[in-house]
C-alpha atoms as a PDB file:
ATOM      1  CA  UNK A   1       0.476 -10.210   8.759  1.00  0.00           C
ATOM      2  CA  UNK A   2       0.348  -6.762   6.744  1.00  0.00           C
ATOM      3  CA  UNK A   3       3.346  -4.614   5.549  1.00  0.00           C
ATOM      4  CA  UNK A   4       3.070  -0.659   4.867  1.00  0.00           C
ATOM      5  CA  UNK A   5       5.054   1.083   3.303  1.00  0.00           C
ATOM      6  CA  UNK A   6       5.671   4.462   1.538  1.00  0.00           C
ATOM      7  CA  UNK A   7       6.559   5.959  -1.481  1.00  0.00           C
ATOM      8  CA  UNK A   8       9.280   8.414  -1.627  1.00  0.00           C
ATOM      9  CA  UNK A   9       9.675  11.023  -4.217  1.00  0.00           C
ATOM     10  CA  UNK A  10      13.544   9.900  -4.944  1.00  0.00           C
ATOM     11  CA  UNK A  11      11.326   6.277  -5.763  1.00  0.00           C
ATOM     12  CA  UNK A  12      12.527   4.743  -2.459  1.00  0.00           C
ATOM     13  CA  UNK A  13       9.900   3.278   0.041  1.00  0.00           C
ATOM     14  CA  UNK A  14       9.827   4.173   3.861  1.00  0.00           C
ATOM     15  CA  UNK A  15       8.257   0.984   6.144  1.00  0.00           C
ATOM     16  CA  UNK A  16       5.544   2.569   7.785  1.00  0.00           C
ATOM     17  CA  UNK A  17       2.894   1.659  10.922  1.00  0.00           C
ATOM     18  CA  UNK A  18       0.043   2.314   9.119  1.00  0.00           C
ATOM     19  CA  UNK A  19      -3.602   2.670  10.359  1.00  0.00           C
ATOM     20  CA  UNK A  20      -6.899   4.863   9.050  1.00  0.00           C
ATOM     21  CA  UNK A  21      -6.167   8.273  10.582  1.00  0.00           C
ATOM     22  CA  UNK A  22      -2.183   8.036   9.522  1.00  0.00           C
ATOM     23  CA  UNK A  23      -3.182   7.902   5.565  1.00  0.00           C
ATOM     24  CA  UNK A  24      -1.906  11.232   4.440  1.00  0.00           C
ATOM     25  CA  UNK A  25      -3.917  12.765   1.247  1.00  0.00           C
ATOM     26  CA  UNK A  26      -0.842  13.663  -0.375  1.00  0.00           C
ATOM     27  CA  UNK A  27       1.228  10.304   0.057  1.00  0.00           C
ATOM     28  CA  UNK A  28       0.765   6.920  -1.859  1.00  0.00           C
ATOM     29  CA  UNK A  29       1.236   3.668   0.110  1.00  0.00           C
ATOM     30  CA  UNK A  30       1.571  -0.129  -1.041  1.00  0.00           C
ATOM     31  CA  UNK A  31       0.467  -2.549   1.569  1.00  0.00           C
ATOM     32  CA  UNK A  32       1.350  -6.614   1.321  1.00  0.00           C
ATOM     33  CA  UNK A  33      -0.856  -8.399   3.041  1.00  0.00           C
ATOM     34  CA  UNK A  34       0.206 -12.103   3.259  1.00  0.00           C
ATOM     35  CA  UNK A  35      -3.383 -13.311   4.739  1.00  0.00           C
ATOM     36  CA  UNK A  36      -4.954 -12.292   1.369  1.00  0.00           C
ATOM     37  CA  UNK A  37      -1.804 -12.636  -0.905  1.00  0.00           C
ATOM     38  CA  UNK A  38      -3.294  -8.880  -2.059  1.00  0.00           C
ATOM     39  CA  UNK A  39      -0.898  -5.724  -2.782  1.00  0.00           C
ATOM     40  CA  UNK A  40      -2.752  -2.562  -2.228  1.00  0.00           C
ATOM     41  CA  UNK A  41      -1.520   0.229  -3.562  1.00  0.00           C
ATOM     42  CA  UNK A  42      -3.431   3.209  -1.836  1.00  0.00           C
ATOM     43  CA  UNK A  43      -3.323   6.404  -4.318  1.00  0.00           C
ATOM     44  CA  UNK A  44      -3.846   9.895  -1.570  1.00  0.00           C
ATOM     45  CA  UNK A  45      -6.578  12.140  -3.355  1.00  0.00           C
ATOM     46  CA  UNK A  46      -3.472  14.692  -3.772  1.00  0.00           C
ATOM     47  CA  UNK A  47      -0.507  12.438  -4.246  1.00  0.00           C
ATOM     48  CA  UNK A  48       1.628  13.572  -7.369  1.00  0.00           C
ATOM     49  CA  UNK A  49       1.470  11.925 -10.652  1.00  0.00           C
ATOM     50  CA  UNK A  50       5.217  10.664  -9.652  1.00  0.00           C
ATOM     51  CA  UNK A  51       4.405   9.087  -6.969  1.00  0.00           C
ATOM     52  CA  UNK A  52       1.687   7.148  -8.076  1.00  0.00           C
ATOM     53  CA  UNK A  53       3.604   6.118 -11.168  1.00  0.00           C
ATOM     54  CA  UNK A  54       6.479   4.974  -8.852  1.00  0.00           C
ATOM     55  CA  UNK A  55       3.941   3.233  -6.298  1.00  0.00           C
ATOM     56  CA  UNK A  56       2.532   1.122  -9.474  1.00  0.00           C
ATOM     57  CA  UNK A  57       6.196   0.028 -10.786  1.00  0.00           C
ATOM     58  CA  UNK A  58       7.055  -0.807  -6.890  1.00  0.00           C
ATOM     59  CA  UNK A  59       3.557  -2.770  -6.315  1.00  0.00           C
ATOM     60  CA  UNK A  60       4.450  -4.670  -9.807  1.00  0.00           C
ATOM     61  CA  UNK A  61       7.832  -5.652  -8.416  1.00  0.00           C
ATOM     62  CA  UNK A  62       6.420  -6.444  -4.975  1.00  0.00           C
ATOM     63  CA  UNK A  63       4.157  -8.848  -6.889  1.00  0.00           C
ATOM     64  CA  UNK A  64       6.955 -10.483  -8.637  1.00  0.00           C
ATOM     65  CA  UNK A  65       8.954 -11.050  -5.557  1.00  0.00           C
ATOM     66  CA  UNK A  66       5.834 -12.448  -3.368  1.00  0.00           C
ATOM     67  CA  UNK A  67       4.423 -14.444  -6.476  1.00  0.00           C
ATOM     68  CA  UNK A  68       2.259 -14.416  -9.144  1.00  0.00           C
ATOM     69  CA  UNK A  69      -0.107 -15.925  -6.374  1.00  0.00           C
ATOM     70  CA  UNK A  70      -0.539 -12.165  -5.564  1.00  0.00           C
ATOM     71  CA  UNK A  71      -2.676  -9.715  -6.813  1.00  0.00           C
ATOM     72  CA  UNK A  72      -2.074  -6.018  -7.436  1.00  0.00           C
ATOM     73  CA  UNK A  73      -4.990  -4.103  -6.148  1.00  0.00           C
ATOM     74  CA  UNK A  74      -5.364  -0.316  -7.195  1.00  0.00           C
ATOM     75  CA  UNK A  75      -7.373   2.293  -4.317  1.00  0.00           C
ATOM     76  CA  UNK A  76      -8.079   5.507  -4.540  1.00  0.00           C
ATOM     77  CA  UNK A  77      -8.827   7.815  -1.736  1.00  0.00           C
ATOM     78  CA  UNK A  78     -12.400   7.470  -0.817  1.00  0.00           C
ATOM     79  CA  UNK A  79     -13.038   4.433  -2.604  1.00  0.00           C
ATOM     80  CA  UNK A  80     -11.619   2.262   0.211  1.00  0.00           C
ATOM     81  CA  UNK A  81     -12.719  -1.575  -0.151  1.00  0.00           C
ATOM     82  CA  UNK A  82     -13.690  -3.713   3.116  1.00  0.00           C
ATOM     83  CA  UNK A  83     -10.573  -6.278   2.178  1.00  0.00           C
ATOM     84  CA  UNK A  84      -8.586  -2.734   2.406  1.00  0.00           C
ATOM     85  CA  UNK A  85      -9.479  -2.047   5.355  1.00  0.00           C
ATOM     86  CA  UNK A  86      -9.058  -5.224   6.776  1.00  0.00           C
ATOM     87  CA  UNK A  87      -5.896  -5.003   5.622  1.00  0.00           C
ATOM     88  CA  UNK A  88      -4.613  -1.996   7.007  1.00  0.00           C
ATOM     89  CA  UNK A  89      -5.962  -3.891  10.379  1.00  0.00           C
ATOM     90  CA  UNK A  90      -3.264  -6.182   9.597  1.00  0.00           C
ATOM     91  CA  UNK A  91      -0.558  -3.735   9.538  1.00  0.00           C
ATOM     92  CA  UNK A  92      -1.295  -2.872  13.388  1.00  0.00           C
ATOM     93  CA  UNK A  93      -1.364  -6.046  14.403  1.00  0.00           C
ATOM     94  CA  UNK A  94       2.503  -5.923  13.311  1.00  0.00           C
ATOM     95  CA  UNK A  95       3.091  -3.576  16.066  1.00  0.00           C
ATOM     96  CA  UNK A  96       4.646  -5.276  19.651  1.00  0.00           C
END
């Protein structure tokens, strides 16, 4: 099981379905993925410096709630990783 969610400019996070085609180049999402114990934090190609400093404080505190069991990983746009990906498969699978 796989979280999404969204970073907000006001540094609140929207719970988002996510999937491959609904990654938006100017957003930055964090995604907690249980199966691995892994945080992504997905950095759009045109996301704001704001935004990606706010995803990195809220994928720190995700960590801290889940455990230090759980690792923080950083992705750019375009330099998706297969565990990512697999990942973001996760988040669907949340979906009735």
């Amino acid at each position: 099981m796989a979280d999404g969610f969204e970073m907000q400019e006001d540094g609140t996070l929207l719970e988002v379905n996510l999937s491959r085609n609904k990654l938006e180049t100017h957003s930055v999402y964090c995604i907690v993925d249980e199966a691995t114990r892994s945080i992504f934090l997905w950095k759009g190609r045109l996301s704001g410096v704001r935004k990606k400093f706010i995803g990195a404080h809220v994928a720190n505190r995700m960590r801290n709630e889940h455990g230090t069991t759980f690792r923080v990983h950083s992705v750019d746009e375009g330099d998706e990783t297969s565990g990512f990906f697999n990942a973001l498969e996760r988040c669907n699978d949340n979906t009735p």
